[in-house]
PDB file of N, CA and C in Angstrom:
ATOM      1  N   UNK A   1       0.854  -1.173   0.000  1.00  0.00           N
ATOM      2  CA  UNK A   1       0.000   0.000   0.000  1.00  0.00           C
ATOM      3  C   UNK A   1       0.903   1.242   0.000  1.00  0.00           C
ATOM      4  N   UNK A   2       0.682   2.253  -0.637  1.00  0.00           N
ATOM      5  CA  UNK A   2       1.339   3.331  -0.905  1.00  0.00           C
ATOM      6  C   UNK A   2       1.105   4.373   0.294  1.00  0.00           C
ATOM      7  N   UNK A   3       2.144   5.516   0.492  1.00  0.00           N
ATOM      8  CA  UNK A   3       1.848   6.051   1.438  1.00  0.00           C
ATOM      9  C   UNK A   3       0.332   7.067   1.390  1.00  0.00           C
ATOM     10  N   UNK A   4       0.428   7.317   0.193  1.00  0.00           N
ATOM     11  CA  UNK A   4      -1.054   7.891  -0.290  1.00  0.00           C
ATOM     12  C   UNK A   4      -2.291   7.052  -0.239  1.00  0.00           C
ATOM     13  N   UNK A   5      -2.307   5.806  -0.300  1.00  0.00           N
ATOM     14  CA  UNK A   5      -2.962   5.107   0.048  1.00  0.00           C
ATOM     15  C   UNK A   5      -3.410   5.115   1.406  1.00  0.00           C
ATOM     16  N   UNK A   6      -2.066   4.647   2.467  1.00  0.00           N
ATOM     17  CA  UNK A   6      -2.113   4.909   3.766  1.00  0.00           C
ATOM     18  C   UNK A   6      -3.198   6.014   4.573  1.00  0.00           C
ATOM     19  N   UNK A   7      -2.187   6.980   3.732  1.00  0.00           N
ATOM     20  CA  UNK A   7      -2.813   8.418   4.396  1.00  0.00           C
ATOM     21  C   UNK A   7      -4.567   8.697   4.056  1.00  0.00           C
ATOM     22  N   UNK A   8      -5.147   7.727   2.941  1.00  0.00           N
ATOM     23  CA  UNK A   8      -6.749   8.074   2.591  1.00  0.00           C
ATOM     24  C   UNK A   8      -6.989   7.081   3.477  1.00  0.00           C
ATOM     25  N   UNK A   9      -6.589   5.593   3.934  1.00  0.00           N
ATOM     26  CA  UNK A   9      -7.636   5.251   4.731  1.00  0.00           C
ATOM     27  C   UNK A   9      -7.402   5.845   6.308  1.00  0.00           C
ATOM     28  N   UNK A  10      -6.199   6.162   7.002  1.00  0.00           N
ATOM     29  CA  UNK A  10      -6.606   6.857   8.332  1.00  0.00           C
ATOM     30  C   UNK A  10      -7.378   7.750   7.909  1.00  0.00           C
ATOM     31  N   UNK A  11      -7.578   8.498   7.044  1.00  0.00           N
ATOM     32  CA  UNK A  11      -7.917   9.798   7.188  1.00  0.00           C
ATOM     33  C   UNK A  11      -9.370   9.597   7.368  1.00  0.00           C
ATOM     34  N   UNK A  12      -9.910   8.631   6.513  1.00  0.00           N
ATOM     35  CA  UNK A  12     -11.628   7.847   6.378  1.00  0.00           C
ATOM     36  C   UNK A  12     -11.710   8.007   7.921  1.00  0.00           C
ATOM     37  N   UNK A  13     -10.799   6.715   8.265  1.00  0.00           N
ATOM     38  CA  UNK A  13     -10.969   6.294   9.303  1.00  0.00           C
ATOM     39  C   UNK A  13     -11.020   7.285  10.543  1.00  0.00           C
ATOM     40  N   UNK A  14     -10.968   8.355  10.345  1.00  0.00           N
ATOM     41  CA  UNK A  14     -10.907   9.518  11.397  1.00  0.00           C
ATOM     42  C   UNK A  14     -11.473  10.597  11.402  1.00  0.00           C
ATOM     43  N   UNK A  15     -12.676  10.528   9.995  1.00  0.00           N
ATOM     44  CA  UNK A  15     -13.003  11.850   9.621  1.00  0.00           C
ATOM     45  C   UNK A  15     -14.275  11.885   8.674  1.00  0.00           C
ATOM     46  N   UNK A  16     -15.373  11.149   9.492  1.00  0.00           N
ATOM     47  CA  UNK A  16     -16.675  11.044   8.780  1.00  0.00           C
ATOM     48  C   UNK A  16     -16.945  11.107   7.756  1.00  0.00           C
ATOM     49  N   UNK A  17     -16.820  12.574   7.516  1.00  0.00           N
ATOM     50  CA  UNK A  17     -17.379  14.139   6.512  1.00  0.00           C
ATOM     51  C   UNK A  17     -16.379  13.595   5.046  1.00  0.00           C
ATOM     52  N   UNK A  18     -15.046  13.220   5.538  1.00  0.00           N
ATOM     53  CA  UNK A  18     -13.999  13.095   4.201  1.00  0.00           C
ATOM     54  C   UNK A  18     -14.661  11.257   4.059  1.00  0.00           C
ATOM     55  N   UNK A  19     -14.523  10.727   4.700  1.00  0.00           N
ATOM     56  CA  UNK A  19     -15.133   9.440   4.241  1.00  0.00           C
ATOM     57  C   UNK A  19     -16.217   8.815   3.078  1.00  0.00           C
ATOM     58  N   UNK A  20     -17.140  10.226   4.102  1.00  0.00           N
ATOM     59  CA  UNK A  20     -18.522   9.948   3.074  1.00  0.00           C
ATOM     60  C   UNK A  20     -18.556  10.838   1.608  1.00  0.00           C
ATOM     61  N   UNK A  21     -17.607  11.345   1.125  1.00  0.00           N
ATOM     62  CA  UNK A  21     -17.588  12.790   0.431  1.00  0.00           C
ATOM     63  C   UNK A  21     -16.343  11.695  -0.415  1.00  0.00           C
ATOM     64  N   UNK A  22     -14.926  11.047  -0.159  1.00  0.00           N
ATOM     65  CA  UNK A  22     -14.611  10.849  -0.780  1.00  0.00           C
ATOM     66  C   UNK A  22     -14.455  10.131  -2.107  1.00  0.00           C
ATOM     67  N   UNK A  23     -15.504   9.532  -2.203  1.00  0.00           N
ATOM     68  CA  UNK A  23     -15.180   8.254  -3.225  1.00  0.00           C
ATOM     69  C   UNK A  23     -16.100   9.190  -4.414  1.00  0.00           C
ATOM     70  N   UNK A  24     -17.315   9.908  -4.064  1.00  0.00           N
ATOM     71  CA  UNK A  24     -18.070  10.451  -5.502  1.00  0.00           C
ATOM     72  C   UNK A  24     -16.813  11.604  -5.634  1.00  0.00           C
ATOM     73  N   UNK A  25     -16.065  12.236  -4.807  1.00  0.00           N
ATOM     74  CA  UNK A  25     -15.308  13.536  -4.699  1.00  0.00           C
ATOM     75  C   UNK A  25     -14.117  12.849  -6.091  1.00  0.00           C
ATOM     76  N   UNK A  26     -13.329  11.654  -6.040  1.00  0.00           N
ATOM     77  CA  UNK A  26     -12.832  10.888  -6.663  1.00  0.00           C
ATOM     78  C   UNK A  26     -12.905  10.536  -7.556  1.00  0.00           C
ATOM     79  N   UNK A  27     -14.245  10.252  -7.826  1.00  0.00           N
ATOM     80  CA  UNK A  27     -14.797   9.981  -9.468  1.00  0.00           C
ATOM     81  C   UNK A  27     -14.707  10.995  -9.990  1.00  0.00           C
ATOM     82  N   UNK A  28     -15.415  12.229  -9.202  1.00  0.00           N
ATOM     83  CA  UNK A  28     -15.707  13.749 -10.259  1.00  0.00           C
ATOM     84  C   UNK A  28     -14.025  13.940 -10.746  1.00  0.00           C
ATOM     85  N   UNK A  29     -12.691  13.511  -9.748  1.00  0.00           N
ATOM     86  CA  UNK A  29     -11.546  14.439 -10.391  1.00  0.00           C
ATOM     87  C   UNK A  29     -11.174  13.319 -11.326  1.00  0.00           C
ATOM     88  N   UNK A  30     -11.445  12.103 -11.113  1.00  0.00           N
ATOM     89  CA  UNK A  30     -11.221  10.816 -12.058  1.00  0.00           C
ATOM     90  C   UNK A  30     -12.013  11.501 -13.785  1.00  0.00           C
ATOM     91  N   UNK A  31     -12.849  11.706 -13.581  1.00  0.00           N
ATOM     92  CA  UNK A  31     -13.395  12.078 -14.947  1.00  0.00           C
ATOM     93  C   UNK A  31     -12.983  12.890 -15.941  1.00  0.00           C
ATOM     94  N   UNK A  32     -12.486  14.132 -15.323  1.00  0.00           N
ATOM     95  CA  UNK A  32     -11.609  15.342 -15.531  1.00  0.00           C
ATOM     96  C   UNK A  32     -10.133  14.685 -16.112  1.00  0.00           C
ATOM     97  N   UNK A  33      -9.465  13.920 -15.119  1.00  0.00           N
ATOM     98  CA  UNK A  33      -8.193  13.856 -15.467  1.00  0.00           C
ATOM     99  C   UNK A  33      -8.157  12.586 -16.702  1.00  0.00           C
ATOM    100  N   UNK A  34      -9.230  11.817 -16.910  1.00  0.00           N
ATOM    101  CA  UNK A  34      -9.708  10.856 -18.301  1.00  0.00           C
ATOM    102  C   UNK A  34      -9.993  12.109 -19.691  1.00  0.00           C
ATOM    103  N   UNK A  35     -10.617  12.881 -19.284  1.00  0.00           N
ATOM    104  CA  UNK A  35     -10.614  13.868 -20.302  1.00  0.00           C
ATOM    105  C   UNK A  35      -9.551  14.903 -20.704  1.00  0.00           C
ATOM    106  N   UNK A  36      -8.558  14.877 -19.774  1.00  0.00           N
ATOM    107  CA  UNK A  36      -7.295  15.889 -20.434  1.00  0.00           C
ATOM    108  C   UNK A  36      -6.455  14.981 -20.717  1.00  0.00           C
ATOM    109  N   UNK A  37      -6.257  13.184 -20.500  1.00  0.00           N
ATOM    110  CA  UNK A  37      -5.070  12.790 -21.389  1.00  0.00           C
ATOM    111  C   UNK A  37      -5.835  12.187 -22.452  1.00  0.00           C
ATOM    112  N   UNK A  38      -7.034  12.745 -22.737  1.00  0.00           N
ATOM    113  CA  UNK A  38      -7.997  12.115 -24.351  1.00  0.00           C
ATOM    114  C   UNK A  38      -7.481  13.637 -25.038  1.00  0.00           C
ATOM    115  N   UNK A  39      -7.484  14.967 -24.475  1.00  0.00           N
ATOM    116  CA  UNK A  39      -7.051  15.652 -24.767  1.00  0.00           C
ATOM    117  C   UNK A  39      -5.572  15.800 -25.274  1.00  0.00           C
ATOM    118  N   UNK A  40      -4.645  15.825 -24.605  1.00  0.00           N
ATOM    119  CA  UNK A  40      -3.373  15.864 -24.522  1.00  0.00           C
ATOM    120  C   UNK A  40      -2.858  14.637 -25.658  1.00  0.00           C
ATOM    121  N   UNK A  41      -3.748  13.134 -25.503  1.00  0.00           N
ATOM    122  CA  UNK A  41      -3.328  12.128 -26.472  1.00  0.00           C
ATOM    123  C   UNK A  41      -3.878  12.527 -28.046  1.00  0.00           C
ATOM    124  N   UNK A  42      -4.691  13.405 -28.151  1.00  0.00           N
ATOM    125  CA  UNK A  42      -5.098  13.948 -29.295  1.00  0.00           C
ATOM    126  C   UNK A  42      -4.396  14.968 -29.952  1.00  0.00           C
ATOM    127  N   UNK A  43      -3.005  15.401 -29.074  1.00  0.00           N
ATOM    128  CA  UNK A  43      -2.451  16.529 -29.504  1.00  0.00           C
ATOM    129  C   UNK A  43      -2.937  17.482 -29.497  1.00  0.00           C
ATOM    130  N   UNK A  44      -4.251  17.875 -28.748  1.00  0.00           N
ATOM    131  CA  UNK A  44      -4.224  19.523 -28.893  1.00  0.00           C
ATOM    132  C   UNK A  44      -4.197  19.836 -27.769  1.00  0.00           C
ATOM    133  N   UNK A  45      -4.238  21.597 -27.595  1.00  0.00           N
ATOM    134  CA  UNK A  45      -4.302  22.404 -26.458  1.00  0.00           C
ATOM    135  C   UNK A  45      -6.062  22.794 -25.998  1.00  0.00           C
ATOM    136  N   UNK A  46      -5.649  22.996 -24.322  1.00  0.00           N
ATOM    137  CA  UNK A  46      -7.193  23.293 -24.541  1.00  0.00           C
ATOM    138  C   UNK A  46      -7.908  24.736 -25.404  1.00  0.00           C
ATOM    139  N   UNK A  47      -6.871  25.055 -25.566  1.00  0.00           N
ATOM    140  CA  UNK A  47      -7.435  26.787 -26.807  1.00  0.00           C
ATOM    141  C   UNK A  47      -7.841  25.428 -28.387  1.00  0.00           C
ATOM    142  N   UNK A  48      -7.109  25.023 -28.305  1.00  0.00           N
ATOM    143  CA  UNK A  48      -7.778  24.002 -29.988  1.00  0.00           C
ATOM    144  C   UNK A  48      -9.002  23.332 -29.629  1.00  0.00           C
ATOM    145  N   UNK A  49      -8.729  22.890 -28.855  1.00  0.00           N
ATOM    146  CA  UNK A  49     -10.329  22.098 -28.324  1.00  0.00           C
ATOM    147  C   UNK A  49     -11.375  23.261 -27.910  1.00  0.00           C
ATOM    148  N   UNK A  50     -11.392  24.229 -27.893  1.00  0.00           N
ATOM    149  CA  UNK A  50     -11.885  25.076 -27.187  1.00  0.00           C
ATOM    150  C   UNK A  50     -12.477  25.717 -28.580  1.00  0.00           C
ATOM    151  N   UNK A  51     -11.591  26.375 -29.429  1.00  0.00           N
ATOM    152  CA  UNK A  51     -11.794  26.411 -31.140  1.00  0.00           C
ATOM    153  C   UNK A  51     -13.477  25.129 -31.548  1.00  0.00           C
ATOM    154  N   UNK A  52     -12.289  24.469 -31.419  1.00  0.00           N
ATOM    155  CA  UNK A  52     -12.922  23.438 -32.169  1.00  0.00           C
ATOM    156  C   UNK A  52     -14.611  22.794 -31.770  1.00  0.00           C
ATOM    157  N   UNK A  53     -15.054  23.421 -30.079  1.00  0.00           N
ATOM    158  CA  UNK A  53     -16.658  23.320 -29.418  1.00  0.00           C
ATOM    159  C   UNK A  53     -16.722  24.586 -29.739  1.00  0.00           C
ATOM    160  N   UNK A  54     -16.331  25.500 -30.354  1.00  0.00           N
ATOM    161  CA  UNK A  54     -16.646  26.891 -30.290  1.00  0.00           C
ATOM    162  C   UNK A  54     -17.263  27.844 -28.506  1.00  0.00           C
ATOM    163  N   UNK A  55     -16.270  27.353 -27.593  1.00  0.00           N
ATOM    164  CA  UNK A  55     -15.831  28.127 -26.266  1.00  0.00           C
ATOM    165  C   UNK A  55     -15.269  28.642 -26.071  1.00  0.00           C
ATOM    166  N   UNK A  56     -14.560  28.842 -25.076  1.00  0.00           N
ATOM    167  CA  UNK A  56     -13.777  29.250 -24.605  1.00  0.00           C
ATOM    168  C   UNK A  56     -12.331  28.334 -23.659  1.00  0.00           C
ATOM    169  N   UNK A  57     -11.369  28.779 -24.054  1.00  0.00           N
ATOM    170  CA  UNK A  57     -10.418  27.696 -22.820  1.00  0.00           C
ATOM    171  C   UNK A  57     -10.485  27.624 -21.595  1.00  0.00           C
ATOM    172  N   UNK A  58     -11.309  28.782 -21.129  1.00  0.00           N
ATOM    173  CA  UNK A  58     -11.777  28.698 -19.045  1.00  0.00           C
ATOM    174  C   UNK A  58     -12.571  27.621 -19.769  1.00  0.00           C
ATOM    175  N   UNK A  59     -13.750  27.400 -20.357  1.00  0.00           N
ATOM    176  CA  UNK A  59     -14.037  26.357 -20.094  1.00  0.00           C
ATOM    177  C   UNK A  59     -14.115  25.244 -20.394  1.00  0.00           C
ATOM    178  N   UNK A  60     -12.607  24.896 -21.273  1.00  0.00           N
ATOM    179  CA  UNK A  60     -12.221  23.771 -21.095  1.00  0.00           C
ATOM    180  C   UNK A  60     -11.301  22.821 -20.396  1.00  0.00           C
ATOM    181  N   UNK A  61     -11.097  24.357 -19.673  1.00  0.00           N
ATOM    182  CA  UNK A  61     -10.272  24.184 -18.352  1.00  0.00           C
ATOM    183  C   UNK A  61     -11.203  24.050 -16.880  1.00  0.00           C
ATOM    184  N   UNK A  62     -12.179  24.396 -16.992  1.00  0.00           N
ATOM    185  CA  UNK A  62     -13.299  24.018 -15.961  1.00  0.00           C
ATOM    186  C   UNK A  62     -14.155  22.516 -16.149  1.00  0.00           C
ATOM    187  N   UNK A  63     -13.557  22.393 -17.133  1.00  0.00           N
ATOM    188  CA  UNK A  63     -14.491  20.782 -17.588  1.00  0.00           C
ATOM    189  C   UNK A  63     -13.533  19.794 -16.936  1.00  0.00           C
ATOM    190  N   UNK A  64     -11.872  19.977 -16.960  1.00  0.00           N
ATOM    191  CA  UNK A  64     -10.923  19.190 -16.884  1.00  0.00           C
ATOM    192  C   UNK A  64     -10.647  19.037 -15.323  1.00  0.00           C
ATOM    193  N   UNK A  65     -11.375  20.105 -14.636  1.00  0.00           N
ATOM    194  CA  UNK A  65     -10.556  19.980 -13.439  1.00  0.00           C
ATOM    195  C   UNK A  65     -11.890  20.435 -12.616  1.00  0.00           C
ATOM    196  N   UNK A  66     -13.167  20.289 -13.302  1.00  0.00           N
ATOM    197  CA  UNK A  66     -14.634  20.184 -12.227  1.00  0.00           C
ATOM    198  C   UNK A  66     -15.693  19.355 -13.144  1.00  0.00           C
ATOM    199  N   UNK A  67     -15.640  18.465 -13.086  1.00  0.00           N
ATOM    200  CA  UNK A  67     -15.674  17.855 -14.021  1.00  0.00           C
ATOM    201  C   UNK A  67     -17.537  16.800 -13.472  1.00  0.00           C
ATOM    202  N   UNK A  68     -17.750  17.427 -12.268  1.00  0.00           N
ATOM    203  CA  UNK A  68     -18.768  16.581 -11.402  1.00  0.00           C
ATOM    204  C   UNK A  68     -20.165  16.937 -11.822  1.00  0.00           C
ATOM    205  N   UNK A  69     -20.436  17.873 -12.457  1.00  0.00           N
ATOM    206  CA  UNK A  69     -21.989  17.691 -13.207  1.00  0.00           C
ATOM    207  C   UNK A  69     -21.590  17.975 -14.790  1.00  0.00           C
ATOM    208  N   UNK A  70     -21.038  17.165 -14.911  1.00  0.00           N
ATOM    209  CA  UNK A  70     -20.846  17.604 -16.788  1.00  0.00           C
ATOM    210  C   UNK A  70     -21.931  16.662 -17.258  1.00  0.00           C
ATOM    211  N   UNK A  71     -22.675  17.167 -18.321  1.00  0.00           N
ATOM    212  CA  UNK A  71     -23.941  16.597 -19.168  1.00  0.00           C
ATOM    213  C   UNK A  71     -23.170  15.465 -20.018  1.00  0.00           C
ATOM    214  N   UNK A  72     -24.270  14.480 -20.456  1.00  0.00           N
ATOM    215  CA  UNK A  72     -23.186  13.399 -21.446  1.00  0.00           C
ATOM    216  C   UNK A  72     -23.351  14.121 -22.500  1.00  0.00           C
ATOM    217  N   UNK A  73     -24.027  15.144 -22.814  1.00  0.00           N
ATOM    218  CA  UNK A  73     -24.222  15.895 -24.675  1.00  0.00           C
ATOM    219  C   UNK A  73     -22.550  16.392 -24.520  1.00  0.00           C
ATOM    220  N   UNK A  74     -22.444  17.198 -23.298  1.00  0.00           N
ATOM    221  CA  UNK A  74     -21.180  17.555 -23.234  1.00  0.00           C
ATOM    222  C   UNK A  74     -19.749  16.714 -23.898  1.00  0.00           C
ATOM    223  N   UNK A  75     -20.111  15.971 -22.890  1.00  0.00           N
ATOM    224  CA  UNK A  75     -18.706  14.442 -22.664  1.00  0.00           C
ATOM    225  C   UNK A  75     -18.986  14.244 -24.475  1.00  0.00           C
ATOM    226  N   UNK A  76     -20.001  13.858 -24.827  1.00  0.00           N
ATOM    227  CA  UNK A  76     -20.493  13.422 -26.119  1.00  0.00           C
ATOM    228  C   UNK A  76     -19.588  14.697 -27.054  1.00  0.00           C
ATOM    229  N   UNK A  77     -19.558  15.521 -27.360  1.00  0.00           N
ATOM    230  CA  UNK A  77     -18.982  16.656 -28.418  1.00  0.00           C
ATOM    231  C   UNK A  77     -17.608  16.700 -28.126  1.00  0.00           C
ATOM    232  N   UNK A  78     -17.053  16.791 -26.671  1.00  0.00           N
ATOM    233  CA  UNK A  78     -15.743  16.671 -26.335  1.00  0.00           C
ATOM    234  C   UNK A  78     -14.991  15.853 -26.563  1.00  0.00           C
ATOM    235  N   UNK A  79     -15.824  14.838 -26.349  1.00  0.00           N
ATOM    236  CA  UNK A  79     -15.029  13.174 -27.987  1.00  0.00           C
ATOM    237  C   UNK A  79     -15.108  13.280 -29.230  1.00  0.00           C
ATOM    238  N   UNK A  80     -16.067  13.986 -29.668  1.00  0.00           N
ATOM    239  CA  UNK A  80     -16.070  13.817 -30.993  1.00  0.00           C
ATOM    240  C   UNK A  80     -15.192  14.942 -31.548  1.00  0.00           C
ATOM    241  N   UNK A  81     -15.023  15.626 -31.106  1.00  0.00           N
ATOM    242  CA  UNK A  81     -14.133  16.815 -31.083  1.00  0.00           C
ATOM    243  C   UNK A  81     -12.138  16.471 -31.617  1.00  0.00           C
ATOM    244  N   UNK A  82     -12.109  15.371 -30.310  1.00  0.00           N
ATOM    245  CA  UNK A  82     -11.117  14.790 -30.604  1.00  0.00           C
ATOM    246  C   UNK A  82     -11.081  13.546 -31.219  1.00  0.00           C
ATOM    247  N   UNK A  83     -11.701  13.441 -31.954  1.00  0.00           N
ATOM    248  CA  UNK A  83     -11.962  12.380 -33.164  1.00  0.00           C
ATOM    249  C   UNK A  83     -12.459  10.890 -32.312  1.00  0.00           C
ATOM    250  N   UNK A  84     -12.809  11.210 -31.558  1.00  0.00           N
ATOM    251  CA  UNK A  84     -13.152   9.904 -30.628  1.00  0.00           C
ATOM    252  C   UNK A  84     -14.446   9.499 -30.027  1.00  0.00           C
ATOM    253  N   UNK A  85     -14.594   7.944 -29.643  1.00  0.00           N
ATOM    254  CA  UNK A  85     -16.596   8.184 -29.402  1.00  0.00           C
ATOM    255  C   UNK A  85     -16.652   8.191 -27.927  1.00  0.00           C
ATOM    256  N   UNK A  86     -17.728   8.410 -27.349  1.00  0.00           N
ATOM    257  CA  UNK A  86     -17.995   8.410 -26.102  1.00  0.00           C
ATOM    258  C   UNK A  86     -18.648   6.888 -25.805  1.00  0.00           C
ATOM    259  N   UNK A  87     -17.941   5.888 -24.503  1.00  0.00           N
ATOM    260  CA  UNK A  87     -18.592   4.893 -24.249  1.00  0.00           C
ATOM    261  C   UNK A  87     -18.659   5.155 -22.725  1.00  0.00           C
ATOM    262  N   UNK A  88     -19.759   4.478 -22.430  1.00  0.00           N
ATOM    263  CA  UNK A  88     -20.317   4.496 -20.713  1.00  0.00           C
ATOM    264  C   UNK A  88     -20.231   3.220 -20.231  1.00  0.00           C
ATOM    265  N   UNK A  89     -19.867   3.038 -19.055  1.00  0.00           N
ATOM    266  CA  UNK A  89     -20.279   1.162 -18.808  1.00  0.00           C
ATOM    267  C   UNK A  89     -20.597   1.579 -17.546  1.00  0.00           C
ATOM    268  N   UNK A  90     -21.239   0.634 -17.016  1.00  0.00           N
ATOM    269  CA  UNK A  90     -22.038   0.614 -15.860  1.00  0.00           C
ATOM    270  C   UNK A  90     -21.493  -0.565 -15.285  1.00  0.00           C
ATOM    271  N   UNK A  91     -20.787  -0.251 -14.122  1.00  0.00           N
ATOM    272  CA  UNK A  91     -20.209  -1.774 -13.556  1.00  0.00           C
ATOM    273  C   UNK A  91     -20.208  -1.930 -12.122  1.00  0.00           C
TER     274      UNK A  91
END
């Protein structure tokens, strides 16, 4: 077990509020950081991707790093964007 490891379960283990908050808190930055190396593996910047949904780079920099109520139409254009499809699994 890693020390980062370590340090999330005392911390559970000692701290209700972070316990119950961490694991959806986890997914939301898990989602974000799946979408900037689909980004980054696509070669562009977020100003090209940003071009390319016709936005702005705040917010494709707010998608990457808050990433916890993003719509799937969203997720959906942000793949296709980078030439890629959107799949969901439920597991």
């Amino acid at each position: 077990m890693s020390d980062l490891q370590k340090y999330i379960e005392k911390r559970k283990a000692r701290d209700n509020e972070f316990e119950k908050n961490f694991d959806s808190g986890y997914e939301h930055f898990k989602i974000g950081v799946l979408l900037k190396q689909a980004r980054e593996e696509s070669g562009l910047t977020q100003e090209e991707l940003a071009l390319k949904l016709n936005t702005k780079k705040s917010a494709i920099s707010r998608i990457e790093n808050h990433a916890e109520d993003i719509k799937l139409s969203t997720l959906d254009k942000f793949a296709k964007a980078l030439g890629k499809r959107l799949r969901l699994e439920v597991a």
